[in-house]
C-alpha atoms as a PDB file:
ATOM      1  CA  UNK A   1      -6.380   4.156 -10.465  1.00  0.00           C
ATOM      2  CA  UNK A   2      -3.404   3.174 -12.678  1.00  0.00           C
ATOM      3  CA  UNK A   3      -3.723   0.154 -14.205  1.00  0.00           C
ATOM      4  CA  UNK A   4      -0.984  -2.575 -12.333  1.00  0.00           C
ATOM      5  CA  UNK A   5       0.342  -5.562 -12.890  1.00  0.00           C
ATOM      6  CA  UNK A   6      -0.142  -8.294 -10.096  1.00  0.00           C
ATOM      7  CA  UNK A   7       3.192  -9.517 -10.635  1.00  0.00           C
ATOM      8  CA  UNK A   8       4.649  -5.978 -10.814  1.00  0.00           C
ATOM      9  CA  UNK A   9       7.926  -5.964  -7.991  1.00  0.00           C
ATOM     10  CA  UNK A  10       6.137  -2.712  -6.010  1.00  0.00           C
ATOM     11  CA  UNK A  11       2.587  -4.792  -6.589  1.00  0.00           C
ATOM     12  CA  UNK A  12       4.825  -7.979  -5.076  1.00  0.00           C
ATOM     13  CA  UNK A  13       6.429  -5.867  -2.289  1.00  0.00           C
ATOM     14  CA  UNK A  14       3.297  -4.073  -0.937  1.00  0.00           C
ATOM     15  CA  UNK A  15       1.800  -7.099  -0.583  1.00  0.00           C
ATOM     16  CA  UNK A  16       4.555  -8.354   1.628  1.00  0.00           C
ATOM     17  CA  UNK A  17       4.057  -5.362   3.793  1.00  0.00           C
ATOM     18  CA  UNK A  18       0.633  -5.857   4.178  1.00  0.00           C
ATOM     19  CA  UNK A  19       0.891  -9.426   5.254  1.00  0.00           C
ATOM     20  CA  UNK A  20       3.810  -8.738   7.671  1.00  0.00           C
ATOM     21  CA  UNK A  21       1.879  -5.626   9.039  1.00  0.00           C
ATOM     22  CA  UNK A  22      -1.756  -7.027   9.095  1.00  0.00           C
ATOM     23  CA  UNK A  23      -0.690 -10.859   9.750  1.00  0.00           C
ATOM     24  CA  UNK A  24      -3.109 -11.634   6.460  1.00  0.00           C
ATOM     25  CA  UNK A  25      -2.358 -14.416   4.050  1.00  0.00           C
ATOM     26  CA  UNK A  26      -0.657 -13.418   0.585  1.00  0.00           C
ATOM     27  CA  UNK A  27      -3.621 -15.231  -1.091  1.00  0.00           C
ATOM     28  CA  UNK A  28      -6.281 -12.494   0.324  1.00  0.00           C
ATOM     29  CA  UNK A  29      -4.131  -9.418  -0.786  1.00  0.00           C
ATOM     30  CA  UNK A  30      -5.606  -7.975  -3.931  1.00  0.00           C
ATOM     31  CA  UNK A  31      -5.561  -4.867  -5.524  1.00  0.00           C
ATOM     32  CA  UNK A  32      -9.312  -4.345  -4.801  1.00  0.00           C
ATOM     33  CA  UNK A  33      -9.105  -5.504  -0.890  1.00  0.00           C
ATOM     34  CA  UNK A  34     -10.056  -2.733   1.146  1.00  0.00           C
ATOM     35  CA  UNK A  35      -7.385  -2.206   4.258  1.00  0.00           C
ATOM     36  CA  UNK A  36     -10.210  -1.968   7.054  1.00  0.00           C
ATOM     37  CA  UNK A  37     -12.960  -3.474   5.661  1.00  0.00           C
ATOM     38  CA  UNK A  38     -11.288  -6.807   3.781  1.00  0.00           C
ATOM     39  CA  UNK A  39      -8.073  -7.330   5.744  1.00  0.00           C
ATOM     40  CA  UNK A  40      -9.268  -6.656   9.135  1.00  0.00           C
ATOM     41  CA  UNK A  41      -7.377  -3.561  10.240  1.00  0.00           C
ATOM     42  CA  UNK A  42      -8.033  -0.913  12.693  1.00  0.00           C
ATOM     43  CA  UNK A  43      -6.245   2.702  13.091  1.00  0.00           C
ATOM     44  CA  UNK A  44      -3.868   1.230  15.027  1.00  0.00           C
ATOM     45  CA  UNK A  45      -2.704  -1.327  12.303  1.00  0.00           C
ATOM     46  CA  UNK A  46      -3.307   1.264   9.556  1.00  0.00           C
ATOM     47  CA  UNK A  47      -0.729   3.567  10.876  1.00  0.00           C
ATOM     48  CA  UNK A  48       1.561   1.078  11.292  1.00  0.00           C
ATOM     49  CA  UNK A  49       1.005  -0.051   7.809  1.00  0.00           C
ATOM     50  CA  UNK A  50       1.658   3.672   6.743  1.00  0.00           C
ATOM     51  CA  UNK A  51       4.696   3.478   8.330  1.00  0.00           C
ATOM     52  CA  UNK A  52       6.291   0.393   7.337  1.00  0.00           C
ATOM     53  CA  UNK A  53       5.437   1.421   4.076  1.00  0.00           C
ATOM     54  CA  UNK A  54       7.336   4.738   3.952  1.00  0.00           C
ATOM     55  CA  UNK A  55      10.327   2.742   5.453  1.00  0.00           C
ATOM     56  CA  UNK A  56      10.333   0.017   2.744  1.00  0.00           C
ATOM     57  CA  UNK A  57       9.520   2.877   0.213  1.00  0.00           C
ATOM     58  CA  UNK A  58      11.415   5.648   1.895  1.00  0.00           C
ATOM     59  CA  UNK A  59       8.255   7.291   0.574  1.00  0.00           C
ATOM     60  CA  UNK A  60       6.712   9.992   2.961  1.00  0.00           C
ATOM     61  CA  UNK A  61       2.561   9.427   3.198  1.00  0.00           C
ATOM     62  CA  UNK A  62       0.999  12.753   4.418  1.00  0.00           C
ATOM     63  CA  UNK A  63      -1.977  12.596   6.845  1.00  0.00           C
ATOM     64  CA  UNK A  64      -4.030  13.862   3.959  1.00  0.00           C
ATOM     65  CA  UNK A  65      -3.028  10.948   1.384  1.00  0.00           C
ATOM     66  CA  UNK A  66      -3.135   9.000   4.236  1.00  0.00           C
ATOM     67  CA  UNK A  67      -6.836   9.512   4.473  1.00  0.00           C
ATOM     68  CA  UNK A  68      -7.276   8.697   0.562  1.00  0.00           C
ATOM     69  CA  UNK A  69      -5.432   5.114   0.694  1.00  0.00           C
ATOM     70  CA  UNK A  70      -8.436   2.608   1.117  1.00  0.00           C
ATOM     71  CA  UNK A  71      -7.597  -0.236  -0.739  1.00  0.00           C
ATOM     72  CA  UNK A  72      -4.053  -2.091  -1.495  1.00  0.00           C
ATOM     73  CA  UNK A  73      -4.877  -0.575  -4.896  1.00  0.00           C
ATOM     74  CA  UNK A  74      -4.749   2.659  -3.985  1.00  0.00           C
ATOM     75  CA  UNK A  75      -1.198   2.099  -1.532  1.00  0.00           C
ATOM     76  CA  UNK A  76       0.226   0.644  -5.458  1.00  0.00           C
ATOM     77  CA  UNK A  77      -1.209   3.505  -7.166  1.00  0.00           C
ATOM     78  CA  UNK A  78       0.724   6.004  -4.868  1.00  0.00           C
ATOM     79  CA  UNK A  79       3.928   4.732  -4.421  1.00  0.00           C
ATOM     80  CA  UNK A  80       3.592   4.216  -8.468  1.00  0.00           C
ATOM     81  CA  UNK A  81       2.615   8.258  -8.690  1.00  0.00           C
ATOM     82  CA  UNK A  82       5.789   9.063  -6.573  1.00  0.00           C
ATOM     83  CA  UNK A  83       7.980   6.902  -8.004  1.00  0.00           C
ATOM     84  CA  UNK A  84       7.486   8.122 -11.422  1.00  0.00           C
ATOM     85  CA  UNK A  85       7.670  12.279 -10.413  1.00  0.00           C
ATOM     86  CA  UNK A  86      11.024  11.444  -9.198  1.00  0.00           C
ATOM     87  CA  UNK A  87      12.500   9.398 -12.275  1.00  0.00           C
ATOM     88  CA  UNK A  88      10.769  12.408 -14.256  1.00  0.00           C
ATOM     89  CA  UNK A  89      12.742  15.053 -12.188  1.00  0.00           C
END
């Protein structure tokens, strides 16, 4: 994974969307917290996560990198990735 800075704005923002999304404290976001396992959420909330986040982003996740995104990490790490191949284009 990329290496991020917590107090990066897309670190700061994801974080928001978690908490809105997953109804999770700010304090037990971190880049390591797994989306099922640490912060409680089932497919139900994980799609709706997904979904919030390509709204906020105006990002589109694909079902397959859906499947990849475990961890808040991993969410940064992505919207990072895209973010980047569109400032290089």
């Amino acid at each position: 994974m990329d290496s991020v800075q917590v107090q990066d704005p897309l670190y700061e923002k994801t974080v928001a969307v978690v908490c809105e999304v997953l109804k999770v404290k700010p304090e037990l976001v971190k880049l390591e917290s797994h989306i099922k396992n640490d912060l409680g959420a089932d497919s139900l909330d994980t799609v709706s996560l997904l979904m919030s986040l390509e709204d906020v982003f105006k990002e589109p996740i694909s079902d397959e990198t859906a499947l990849t995104l475990e961890t808040v990490g991993d969410v940064v790490a992505f919207i990072n990735s895209r973010k980047n191949q569109v400032a290089a284009v």
